[in-house]
N, C-alpha and C. Protein backbone atom coordinates (compact mmCIF):
# COMPACT_ATOMS: atom_id res chain seq x y z
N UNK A 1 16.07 -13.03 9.67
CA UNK A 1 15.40 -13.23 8.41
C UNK A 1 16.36 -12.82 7.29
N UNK A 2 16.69 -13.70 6.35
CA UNK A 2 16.96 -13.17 4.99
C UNK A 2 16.47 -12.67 3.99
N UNK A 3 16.21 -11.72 3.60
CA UNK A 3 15.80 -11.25 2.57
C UNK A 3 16.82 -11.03 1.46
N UNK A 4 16.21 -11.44 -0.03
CA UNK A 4 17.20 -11.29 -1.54
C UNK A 4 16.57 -10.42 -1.79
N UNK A 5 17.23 -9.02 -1.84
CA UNK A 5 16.85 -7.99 -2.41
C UNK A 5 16.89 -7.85 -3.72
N UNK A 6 18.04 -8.71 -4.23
CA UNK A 6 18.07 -8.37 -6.07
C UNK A 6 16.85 -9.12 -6.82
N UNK A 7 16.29 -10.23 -5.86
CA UNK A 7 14.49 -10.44 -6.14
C UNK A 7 13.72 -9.37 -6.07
N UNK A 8 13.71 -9.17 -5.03
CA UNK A 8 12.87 -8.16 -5.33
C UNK A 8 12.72 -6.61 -6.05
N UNK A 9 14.07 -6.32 -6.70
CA UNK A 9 13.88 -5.46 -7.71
C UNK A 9 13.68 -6.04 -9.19
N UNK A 10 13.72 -7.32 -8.74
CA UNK A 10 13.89 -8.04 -10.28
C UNK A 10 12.20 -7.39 -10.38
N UNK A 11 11.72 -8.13 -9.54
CA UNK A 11 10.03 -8.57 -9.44
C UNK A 11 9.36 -7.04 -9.71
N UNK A 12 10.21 -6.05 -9.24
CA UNK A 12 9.77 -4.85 -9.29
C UNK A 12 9.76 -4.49 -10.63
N UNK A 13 10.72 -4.56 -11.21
CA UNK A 13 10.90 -4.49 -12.66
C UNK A 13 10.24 -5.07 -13.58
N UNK A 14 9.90 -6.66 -13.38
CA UNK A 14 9.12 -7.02 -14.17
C UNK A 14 7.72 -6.84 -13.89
N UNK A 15 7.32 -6.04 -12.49
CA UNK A 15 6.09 -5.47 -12.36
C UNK A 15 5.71 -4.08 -13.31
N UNK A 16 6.58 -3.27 -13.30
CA UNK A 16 6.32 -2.07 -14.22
C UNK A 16 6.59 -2.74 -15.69
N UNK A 17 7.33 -3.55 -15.79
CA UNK A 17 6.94 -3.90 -17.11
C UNK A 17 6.39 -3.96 -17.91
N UNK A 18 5.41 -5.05 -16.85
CA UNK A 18 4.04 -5.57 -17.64
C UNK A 18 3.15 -4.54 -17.24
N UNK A 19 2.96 -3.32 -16.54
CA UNK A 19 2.46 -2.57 -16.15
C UNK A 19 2.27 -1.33 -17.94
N UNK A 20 3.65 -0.98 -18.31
CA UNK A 20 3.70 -0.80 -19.28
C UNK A 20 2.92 -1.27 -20.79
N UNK A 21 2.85 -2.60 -20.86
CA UNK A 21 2.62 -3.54 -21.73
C UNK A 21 1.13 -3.53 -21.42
N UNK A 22 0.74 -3.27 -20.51
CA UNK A 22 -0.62 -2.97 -20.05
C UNK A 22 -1.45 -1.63 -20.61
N UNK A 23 -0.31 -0.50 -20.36
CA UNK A 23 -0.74 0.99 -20.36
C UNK A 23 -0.43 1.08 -22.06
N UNK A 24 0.11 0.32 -22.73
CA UNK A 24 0.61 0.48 -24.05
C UNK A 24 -0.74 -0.26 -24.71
N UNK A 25 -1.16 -1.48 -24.38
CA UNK A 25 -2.75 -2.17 -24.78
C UNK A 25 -4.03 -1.36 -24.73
N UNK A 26 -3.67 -0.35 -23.73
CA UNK A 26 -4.93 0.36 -23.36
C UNK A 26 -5.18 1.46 -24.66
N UNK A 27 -3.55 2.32 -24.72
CA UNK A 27 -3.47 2.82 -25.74
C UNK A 27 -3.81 2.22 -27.10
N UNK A 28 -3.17 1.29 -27.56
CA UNK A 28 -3.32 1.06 -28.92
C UNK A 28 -4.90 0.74 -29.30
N UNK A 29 -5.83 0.19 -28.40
CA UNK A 29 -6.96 -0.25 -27.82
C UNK A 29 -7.69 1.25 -28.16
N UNK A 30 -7.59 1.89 -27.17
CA UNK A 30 -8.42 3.34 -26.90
C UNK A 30 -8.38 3.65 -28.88
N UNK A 31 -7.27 3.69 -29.40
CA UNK A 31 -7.08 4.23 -30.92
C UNK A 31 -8.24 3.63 -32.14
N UNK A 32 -8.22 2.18 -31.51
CA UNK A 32 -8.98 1.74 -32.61
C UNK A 32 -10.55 2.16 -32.87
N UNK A 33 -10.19 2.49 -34.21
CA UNK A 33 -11.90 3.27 -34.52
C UNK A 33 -13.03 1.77 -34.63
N UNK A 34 -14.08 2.59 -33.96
CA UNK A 34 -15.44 1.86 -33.69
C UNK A 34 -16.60 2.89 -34.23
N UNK A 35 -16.44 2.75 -35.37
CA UNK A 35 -17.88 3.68 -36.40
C UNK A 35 -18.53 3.36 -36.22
N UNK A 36 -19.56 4.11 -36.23
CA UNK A 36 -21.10 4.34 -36.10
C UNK A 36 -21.57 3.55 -37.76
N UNK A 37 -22.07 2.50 -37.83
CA UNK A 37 -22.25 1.61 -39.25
C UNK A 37 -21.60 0.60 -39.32
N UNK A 38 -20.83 0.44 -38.61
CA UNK A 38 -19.62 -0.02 -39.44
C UNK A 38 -19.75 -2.07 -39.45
N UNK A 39 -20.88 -2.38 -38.90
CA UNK A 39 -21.81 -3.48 -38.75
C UNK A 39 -22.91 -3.35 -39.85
N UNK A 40 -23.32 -2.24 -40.43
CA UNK A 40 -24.50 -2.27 -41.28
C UNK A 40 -25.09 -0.99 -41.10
N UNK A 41 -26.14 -0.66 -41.39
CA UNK A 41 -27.47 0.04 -41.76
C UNK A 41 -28.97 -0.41 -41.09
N UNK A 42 -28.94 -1.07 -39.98
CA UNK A 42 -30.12 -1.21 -39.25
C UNK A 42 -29.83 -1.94 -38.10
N UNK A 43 -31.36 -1.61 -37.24
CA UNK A 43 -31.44 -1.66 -35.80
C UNK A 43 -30.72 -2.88 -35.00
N UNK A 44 -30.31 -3.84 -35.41
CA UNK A 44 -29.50 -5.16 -35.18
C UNK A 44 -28.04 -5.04 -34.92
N UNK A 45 -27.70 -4.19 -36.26
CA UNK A 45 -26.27 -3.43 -36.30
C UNK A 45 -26.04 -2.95 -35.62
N UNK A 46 -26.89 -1.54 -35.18
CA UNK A 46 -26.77 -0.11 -34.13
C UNK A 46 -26.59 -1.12 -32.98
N UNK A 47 -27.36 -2.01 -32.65
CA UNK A 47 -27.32 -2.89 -30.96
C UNK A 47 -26.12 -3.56 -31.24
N UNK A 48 -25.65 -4.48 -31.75
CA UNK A 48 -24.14 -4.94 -31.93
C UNK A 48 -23.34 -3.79 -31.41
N UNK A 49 -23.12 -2.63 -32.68
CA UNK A 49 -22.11 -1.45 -32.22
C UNK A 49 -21.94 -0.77 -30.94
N UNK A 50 -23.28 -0.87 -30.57
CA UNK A 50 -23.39 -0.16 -28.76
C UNK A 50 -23.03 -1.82 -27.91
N UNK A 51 -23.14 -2.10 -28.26
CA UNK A 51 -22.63 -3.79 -26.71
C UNK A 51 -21.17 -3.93 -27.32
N UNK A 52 -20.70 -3.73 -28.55
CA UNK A 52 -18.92 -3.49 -28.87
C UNK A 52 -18.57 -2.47 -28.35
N UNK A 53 -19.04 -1.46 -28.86
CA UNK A 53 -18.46 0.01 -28.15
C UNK A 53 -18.53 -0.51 -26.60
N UNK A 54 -19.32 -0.94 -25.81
CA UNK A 54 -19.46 -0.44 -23.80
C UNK A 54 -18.37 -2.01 -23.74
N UNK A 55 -18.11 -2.89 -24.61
CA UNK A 55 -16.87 -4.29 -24.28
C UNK A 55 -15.65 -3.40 -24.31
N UNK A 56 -15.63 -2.44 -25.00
CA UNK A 56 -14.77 -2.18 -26.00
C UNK A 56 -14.13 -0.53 -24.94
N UNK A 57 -14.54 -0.12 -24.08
CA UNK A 57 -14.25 0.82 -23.11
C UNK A 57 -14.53 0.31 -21.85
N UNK A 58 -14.87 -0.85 -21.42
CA UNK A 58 -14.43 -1.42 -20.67
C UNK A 58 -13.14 -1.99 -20.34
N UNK A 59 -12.63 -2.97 -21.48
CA UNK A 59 -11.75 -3.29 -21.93
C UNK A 59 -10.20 -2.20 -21.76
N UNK A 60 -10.13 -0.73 -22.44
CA UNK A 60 -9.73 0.35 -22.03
C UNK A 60 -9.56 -0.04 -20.70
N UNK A 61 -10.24 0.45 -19.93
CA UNK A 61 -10.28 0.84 -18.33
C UNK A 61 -9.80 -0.09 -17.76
N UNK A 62 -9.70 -1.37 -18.41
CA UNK A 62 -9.16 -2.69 -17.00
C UNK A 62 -7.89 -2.94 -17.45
N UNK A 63 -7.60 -2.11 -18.43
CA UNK A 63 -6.11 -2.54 -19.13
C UNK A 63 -5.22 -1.07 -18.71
N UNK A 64 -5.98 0.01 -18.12
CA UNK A 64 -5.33 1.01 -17.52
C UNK A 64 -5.52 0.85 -16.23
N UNK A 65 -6.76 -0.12 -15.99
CA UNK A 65 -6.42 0.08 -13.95
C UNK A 65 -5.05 -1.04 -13.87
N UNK A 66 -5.23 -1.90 -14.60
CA UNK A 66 -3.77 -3.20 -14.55
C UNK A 66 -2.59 -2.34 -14.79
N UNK A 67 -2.55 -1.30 -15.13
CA UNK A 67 -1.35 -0.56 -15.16
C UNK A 67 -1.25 0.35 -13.76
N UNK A 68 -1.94 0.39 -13.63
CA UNK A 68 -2.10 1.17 -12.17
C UNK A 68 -1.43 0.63 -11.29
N UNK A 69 -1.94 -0.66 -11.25
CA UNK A 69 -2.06 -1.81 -10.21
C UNK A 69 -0.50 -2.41 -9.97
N UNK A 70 -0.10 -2.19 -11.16
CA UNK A 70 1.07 -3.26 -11.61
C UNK A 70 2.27 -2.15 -11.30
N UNK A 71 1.89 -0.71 -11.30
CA UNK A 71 2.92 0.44 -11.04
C UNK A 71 3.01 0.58 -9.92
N UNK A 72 2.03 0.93 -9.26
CA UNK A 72 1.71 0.43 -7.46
C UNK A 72 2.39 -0.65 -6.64
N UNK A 73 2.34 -1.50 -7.55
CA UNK A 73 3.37 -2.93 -6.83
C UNK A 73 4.65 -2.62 -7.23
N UNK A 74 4.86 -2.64 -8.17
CA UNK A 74 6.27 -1.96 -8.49
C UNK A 74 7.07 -1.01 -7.39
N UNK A 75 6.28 0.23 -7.46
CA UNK A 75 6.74 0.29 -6.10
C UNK A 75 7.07 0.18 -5.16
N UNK A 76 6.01 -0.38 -4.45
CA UNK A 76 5.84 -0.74 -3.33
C UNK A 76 7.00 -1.67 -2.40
N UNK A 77 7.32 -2.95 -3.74
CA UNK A 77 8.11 -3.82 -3.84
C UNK A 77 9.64 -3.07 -3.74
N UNK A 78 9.43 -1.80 -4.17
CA UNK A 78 11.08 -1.14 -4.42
C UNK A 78 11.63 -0.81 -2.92
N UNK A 79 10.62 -0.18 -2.56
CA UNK A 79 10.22 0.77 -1.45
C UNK A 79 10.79 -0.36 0.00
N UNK A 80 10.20 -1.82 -0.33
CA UNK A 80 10.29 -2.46 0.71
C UNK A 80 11.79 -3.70 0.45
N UNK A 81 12.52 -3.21 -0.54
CA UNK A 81 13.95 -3.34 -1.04
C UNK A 81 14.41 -2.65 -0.20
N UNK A 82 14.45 -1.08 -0.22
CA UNK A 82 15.13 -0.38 -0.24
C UNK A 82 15.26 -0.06 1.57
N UNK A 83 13.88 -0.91 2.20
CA UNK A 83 13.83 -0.69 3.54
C UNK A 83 14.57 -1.88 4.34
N UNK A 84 14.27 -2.89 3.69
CA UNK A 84 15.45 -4.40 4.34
C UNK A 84 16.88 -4.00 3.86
N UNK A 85 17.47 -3.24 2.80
CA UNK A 85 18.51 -2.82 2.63
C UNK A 85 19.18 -1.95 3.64
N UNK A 86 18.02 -0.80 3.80
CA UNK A 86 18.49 0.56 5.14
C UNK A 86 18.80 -0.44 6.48
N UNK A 87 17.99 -1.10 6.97
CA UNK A 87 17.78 -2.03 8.22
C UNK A 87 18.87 -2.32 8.21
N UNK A 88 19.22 -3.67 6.90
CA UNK A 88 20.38 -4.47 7.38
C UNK A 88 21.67 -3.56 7.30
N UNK A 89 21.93 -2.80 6.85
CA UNK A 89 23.26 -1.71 6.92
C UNK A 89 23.07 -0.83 8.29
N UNK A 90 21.65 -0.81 8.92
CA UNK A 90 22.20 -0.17 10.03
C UNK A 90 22.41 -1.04 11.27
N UNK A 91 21.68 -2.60 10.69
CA UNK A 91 22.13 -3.32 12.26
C UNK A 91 23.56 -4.09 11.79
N UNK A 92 23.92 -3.77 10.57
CA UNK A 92 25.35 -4.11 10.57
C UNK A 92 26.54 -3.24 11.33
N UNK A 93 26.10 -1.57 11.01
CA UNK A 93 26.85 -0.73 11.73
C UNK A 93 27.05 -0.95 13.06
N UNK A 94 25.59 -1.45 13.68
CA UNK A 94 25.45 -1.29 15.50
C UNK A 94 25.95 -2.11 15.55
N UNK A 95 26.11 -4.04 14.72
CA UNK A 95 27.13 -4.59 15.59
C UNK A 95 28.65 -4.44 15.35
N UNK A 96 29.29 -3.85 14.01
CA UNK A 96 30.43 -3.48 14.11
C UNK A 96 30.93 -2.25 15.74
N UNK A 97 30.01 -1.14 15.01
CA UNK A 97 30.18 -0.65 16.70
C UNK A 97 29.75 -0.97 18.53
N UNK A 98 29.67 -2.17 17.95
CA UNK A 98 29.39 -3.38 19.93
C UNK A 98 28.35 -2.63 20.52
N UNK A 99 27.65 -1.66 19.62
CA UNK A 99 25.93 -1.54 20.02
C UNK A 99 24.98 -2.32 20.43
N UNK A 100 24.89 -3.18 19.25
CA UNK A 100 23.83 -4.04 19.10
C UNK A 100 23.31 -5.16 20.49
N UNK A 101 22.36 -5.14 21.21
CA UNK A 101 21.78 -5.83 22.06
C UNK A 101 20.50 -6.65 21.89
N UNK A 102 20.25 -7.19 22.98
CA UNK A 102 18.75 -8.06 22.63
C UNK A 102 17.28 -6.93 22.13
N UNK A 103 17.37 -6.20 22.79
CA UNK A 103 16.13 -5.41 22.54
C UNK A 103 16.70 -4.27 21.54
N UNK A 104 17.54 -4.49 20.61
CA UNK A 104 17.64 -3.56 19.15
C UNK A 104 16.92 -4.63 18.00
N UNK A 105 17.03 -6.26 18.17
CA UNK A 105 16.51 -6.92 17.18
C UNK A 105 15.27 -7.10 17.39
């Protein structure tokens, strides 16, 4: 099997990226003020502001679990770079040193 490892750190990279760009939305998001009025002065208003406010921390939370999610793969993706990398350098060693047999692959 071949594996392109410099894919897959690319992919890794542009996984924390947008992982970032994610955790940075959540932030700027979480900041923005949502006043109590700020629709009006009666019972129509107050119900608007409460169904914005619960969109509006929802919104938050799926833009920090996507950062989660997206840091997690990031990883993961590095992790499994860094393991087809170890592999192929050590079944390169065993066949430079006339190790290598049927039941090592």
């Amino acid at each position: 099997m071949f594996v392109e490892t410099e894919w897959l750190h690319s992919g890794a990279n542009q996984a924390h990226r947008a992982g970032g760009y994610a955790q940075d939305g959540a932030d700027q998001l979480s900041r923005a003020p949502l006043s109590s009025g700020m629709f009006g002065d009666f019972a129509a208003a107050d119900r608007y502001h409460e169904a914005i406010s619960a969109a509006h921390s929802r919104h938050v939370k799926t833009f920090r679990a996507h950062h989660e999610m997206l840091a997690t793969l990031g990883n993961k993706v590095r992790a499994a770079a860094a393991a087809f990398t170890e592999m192929d350098e050590l079944n390169a060693a065993k066949l430079h040193a006339g190790q290598c047999n049927d039941s090592d692959t």
